[in-house]
PDB file of N, CA and C in Angstrom:
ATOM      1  N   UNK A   1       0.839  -1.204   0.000  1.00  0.00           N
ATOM      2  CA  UNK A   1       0.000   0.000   0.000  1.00  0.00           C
ATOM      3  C   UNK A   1       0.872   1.252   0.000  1.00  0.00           C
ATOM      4  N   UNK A   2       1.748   1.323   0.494  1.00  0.00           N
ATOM      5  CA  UNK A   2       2.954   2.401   0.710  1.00  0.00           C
ATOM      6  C   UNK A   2       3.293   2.480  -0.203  1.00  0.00           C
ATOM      7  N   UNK A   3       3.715   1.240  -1.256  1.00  0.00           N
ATOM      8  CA  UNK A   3       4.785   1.677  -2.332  1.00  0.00           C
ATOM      9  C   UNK A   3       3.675   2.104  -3.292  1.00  0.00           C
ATOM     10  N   UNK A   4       2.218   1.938  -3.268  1.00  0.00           N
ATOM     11  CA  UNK A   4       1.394   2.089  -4.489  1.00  0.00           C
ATOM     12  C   UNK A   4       1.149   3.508  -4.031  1.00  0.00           C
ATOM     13  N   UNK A   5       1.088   4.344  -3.011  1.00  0.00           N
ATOM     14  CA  UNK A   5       1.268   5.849  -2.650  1.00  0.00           C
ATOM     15  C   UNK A   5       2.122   6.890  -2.183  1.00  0.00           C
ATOM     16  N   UNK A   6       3.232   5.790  -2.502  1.00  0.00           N
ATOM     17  CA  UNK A   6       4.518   6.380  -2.345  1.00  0.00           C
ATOM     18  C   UNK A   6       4.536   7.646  -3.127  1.00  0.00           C
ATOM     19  N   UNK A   7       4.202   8.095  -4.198  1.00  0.00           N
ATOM     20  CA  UNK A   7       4.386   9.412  -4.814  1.00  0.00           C
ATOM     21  C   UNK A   7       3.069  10.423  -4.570  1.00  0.00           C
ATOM     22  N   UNK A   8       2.412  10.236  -3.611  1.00  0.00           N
ATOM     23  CA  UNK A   8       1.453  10.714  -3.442  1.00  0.00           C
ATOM     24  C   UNK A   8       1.332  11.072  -1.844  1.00  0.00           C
ATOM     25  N   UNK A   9       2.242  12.233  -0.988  1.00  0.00           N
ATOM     26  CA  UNK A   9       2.032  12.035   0.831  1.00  0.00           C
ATOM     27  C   UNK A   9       0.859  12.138   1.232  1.00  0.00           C
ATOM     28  N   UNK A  10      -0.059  12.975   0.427  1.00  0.00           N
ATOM     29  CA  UNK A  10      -1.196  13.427   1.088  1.00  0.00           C
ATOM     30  C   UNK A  10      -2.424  11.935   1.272  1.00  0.00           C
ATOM     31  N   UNK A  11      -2.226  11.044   0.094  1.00  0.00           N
ATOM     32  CA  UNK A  11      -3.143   9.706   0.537  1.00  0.00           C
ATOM     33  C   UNK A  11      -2.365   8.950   1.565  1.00  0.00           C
ATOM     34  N   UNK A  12      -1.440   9.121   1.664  1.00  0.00           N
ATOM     35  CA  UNK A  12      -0.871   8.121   2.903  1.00  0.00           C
ATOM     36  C   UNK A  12      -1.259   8.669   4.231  1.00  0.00           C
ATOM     37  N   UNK A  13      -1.367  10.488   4.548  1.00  0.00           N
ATOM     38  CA  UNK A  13      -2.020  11.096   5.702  1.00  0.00           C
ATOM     39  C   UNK A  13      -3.107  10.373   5.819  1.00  0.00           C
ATOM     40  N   UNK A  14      -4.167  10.804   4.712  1.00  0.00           N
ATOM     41  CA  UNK A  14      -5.468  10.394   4.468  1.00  0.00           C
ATOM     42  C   UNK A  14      -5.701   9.089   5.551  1.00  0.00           C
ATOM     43  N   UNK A  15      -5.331   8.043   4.704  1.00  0.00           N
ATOM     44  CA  UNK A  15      -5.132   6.594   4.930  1.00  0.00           C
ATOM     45  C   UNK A  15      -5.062   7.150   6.798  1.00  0.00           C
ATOM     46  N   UNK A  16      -3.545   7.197   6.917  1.00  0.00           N
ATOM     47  CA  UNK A  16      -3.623   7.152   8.440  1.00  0.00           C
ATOM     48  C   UNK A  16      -4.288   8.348   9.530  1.00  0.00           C
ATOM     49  N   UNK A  17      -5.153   9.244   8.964  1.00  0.00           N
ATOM     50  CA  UNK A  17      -5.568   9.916   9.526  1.00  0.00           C
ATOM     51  C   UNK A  17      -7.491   8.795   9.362  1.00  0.00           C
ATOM     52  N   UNK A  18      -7.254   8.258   8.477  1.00  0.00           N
ATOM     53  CA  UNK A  18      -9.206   7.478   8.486  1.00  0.00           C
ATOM     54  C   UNK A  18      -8.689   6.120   9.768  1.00  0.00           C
ATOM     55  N   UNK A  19      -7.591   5.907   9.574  1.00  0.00           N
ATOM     56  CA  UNK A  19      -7.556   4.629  10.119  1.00  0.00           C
ATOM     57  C   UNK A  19      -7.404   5.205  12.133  1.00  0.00           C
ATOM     58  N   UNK A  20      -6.746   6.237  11.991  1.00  0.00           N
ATOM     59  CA  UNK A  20      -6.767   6.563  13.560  1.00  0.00           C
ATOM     60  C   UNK A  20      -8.120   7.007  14.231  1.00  0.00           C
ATOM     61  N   UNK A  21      -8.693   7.755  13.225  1.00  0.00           N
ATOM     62  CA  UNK A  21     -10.075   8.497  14.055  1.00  0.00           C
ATOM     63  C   UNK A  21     -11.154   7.381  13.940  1.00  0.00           C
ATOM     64  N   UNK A  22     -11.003   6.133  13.194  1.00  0.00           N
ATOM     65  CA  UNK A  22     -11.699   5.090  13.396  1.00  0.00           C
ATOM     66  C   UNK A  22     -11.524   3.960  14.170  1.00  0.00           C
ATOM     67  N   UNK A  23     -10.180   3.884  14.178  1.00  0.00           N
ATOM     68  CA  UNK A  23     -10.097   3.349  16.027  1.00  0.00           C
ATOM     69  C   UNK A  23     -10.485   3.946  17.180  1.00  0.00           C
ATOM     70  N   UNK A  24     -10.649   5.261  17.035  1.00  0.00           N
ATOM     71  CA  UNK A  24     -11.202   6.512  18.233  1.00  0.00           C
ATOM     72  C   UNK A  24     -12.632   6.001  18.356  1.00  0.00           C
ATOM     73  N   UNK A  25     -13.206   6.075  17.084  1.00  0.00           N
ATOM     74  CA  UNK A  25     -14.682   6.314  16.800  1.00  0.00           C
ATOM     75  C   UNK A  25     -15.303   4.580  17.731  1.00  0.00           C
ATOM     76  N   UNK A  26     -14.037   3.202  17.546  1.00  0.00           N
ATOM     77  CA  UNK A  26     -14.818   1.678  17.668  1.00  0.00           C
ATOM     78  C   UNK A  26     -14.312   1.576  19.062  1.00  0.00           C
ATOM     79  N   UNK A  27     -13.427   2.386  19.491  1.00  0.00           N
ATOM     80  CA  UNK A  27     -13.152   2.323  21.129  1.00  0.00           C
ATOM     81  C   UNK A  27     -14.064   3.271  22.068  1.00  0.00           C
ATOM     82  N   UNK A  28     -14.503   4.132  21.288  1.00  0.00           N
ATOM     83  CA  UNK A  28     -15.828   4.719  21.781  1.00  0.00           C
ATOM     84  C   UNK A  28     -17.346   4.102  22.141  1.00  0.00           C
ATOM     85  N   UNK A  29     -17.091   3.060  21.360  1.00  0.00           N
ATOM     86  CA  UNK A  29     -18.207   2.613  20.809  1.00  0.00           C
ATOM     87  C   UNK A  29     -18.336   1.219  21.976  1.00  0.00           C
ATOM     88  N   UNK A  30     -17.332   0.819  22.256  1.00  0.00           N
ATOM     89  CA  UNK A  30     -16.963  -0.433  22.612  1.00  0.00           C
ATOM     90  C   UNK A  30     -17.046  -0.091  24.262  1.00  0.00           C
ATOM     91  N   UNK A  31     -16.296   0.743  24.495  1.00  0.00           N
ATOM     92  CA  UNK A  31     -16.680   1.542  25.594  1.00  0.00           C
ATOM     93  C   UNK A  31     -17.858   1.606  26.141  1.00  0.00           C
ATOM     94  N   UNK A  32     -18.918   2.691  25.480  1.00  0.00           N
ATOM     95  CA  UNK A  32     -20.067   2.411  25.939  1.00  0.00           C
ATOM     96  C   UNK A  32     -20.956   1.325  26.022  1.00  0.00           C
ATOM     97  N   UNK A  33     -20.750   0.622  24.752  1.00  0.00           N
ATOM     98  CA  UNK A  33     -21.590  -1.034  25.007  1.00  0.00           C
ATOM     99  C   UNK A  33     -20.682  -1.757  25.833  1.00  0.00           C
ATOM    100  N   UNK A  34     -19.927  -1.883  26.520  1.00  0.00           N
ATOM    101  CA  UNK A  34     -19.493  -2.387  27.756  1.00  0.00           C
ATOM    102  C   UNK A  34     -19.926  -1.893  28.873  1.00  0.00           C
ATOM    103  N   UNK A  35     -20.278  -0.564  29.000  1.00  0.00           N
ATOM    104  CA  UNK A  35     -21.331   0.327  30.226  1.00  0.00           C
ATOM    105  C   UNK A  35     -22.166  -0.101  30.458  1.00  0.00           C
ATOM    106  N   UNK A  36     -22.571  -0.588  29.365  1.00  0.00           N
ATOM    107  CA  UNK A  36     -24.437  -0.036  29.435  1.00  0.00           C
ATOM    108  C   UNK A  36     -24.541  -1.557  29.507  1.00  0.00           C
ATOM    109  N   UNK A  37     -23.357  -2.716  29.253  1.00  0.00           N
ATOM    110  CA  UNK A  37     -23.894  -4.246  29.761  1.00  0.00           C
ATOM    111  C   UNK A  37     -23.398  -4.471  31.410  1.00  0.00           C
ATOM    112  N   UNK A  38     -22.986  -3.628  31.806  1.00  0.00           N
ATOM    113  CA  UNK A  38     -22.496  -3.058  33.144  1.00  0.00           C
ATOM    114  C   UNK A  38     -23.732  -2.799  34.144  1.00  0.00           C
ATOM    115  N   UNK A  39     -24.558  -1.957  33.525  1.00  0.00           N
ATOM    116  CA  UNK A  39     -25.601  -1.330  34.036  1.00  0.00           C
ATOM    117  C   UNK A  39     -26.622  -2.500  33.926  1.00  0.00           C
ATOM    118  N   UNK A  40     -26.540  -3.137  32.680  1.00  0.00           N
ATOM    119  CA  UNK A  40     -28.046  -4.242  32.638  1.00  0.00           C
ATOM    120  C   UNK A  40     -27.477  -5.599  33.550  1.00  0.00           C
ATOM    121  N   UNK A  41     -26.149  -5.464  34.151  1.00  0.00           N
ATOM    122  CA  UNK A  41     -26.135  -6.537  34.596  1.00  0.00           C
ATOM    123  C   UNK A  41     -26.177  -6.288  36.124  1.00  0.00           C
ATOM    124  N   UNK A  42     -26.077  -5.190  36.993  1.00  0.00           N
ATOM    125  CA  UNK A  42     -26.161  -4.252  37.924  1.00  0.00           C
ATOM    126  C   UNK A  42     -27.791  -4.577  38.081  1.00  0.00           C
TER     127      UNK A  42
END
């Protein structure tokens, strides 16, 4: 994947700027549905 955007920096940001804020976005996510089975099991 690197060498196919190797002449291109701004898709490689891209790339690792979708791939970080979407680990943000499924640890968010994961987070709260672990709460809230917290709470239903409470």
């Amino acid at each position: 994947m690197l060498f196919t955007y190797y002449g291109n920096p701004s898709k490689i940001l891209n790339i690792l700027e979708g791939s970080f804020f979407r680990n943000i976005y499924i640890s968010i996510l994961e987070s709260i549905h672990e709460y809230a089975i917290s709470l239903n099991i409470c």
